[in-house]
PDB file of N, CA and C in Angstrom:
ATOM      1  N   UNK A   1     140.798 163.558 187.985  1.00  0.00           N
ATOM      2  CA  UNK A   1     140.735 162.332 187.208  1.00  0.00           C
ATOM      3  C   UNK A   1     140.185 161.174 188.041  1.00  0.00           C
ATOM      4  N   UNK A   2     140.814 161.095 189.375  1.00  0.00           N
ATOM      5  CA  UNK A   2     140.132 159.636 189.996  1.00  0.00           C
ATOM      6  C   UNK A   2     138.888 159.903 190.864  1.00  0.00           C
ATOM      7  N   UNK A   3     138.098 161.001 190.604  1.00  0.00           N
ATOM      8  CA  UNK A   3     136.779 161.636 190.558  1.00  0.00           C
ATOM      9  C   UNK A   3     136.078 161.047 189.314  1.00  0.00           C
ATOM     10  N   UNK A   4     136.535 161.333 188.526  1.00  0.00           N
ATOM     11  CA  UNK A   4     135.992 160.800 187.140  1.00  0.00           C
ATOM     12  C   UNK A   4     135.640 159.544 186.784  1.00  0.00           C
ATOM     13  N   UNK A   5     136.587 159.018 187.725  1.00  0.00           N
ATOM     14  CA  UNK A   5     136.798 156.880 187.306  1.00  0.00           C
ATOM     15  C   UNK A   5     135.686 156.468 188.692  1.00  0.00           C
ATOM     16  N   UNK A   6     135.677 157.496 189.507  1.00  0.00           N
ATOM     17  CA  UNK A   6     134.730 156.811 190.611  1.00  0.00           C
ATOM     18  C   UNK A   6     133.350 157.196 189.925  1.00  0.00           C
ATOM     19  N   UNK A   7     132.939 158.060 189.558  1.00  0.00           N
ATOM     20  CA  UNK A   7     131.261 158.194 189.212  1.00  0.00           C
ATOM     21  C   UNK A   7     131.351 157.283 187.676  1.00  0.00           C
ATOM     22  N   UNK A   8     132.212 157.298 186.965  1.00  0.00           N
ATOM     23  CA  UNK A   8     132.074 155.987 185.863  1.00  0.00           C
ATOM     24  C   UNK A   8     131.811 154.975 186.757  1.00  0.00           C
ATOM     25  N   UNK A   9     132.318 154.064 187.555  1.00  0.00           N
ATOM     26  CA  UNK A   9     132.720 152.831 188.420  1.00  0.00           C
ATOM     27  C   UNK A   9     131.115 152.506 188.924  1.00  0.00           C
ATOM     28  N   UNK A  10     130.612 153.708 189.525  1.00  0.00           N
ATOM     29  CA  UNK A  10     129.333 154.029 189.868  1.00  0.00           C
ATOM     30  C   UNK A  10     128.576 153.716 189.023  1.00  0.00           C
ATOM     31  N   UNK A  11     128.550 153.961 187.878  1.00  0.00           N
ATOM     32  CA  UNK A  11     127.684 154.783 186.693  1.00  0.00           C
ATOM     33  C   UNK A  11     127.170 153.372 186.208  1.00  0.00           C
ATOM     34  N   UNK A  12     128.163 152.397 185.893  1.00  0.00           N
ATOM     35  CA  UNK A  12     128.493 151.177 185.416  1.00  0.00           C
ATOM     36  C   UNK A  12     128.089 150.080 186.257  1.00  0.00           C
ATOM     37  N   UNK A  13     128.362 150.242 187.354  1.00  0.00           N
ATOM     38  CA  UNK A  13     128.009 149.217 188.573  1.00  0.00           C
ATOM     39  C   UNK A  13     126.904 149.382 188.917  1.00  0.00           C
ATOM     40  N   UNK A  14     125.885 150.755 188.745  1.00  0.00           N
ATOM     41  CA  UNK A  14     124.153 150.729 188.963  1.00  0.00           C
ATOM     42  C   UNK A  14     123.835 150.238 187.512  1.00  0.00           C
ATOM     43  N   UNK A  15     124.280 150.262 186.475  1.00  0.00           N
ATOM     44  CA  UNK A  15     123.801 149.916 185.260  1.00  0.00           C
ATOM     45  C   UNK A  15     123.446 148.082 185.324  1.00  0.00           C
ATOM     46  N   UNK A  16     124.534 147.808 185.830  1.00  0.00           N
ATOM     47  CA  UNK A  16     125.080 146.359 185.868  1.00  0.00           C
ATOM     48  C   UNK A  16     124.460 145.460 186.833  1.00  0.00           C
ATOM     49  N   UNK A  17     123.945 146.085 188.118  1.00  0.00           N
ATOM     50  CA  UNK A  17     123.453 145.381 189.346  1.00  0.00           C
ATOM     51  C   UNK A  17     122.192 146.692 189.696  1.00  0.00           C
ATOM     52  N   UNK A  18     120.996 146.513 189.250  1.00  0.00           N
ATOM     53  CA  UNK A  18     120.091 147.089 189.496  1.00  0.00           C
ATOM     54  C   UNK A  18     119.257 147.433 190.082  1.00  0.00           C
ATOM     55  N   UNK A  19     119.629 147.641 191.710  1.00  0.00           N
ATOM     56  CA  UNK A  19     118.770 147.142 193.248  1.00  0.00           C
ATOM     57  C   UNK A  19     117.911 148.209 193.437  1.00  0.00           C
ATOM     58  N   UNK A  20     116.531 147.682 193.641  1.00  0.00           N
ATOM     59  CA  UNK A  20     115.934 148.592 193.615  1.00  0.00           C
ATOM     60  C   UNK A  20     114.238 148.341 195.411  1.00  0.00           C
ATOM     61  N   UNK A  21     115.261 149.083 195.814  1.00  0.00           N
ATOM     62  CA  UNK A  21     114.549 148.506 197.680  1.00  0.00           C
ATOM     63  C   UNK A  21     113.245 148.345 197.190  1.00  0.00           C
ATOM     64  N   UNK A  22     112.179 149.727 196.955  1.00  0.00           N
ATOM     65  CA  UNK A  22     110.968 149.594 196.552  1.00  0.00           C
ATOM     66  C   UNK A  22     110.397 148.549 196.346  1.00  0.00           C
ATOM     67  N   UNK A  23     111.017 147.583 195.195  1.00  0.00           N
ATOM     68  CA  UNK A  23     110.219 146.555 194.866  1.00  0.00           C
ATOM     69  C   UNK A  23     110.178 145.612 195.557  1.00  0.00           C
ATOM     70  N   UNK A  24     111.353 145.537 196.720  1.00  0.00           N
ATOM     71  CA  UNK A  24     111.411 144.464 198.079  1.00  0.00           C
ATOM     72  C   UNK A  24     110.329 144.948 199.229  1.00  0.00           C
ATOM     73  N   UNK A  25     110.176 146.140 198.910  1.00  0.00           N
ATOM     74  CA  UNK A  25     109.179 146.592 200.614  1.00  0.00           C
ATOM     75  C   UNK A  25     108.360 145.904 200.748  1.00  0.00           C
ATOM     76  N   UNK A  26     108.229 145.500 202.078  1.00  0.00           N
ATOM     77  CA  UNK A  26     107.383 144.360 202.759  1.00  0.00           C
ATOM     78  C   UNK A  26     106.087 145.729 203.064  1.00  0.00           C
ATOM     79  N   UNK A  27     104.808 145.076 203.006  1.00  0.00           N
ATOM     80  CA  UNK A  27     103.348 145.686 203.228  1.00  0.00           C
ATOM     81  C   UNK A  27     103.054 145.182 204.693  1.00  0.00           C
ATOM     82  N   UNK A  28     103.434 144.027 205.123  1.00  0.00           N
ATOM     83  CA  UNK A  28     102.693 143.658 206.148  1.00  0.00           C
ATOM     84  C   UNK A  28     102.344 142.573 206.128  1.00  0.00           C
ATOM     85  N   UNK A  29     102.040 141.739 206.967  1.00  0.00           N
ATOM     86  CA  UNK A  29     101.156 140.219 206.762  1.00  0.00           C
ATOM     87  C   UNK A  29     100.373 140.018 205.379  1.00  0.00           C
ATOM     88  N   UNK A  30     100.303 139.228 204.873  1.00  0.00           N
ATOM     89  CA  UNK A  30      99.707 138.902 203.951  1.00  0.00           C
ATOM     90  C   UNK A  30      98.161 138.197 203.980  1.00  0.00           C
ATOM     91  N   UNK A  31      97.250 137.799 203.673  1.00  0.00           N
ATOM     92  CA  UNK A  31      95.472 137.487 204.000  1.00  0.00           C
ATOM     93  C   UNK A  31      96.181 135.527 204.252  1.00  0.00           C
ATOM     94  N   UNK A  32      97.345 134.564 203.965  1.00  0.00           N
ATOM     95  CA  UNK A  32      97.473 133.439 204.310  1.00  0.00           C
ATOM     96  C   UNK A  32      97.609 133.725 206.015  1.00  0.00           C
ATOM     97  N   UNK A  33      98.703 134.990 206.373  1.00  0.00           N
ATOM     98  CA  UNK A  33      98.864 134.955 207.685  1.00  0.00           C
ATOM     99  C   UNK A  33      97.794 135.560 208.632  1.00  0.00           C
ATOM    100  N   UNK A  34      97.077 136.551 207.483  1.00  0.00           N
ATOM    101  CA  UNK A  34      95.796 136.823 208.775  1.00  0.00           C
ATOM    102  C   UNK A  34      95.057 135.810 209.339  1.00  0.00           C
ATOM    103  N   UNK A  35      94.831 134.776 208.315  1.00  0.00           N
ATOM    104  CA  UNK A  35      93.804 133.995 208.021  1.00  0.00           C
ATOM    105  C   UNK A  35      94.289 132.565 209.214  1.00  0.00           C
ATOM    106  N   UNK A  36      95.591 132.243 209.003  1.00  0.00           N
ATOM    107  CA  UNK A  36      95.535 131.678 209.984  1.00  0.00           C
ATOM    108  C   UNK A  36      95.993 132.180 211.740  1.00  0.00           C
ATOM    109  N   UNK A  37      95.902 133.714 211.971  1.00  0.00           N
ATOM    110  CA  UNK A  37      95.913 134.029 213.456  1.00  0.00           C
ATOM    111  C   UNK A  37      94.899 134.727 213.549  1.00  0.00           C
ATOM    112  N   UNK A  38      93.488 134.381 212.825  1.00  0.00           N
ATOM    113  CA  UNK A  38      92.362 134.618 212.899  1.00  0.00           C
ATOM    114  C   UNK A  38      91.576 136.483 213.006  1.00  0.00           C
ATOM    115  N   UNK A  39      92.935 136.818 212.701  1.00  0.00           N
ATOM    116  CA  UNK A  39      92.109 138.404 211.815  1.00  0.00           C
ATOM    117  C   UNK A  39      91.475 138.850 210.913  1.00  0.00           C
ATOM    118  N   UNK A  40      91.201 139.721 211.510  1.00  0.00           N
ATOM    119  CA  UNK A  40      89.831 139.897 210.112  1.00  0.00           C
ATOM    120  C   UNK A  40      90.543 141.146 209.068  1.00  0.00           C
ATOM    121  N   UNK A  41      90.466 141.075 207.899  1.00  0.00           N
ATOM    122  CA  UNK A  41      90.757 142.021 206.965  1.00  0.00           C
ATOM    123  C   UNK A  41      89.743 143.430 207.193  1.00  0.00           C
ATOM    124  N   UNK A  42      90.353 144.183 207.306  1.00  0.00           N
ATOM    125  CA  UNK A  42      89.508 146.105 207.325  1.00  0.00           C
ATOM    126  C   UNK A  42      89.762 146.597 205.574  1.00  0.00           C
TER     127      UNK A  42
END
């Protein structure tokens, strides 16, 4: 039973708060920061 209430608790709490890293991943400098420490884009 308190197997049961933990993957509900789960189930409910990803439903509720939806974090999703992926859409935070950083790429790298962006062309404002190349641009001003004078790199060139490839």
């Amino acid at each position: 039973m308190a197997s049961l209430l933990h993957r509900l608790r789960d189930t409910i709490h990803g439903l509720a708060h939806p974090y999703r890293p992926e859409r935070y991943y950083m790429r790298g400098p962006g062309p404002k920061w190349q641009a001003k420490h004078g790199l060139a884009r490839t």
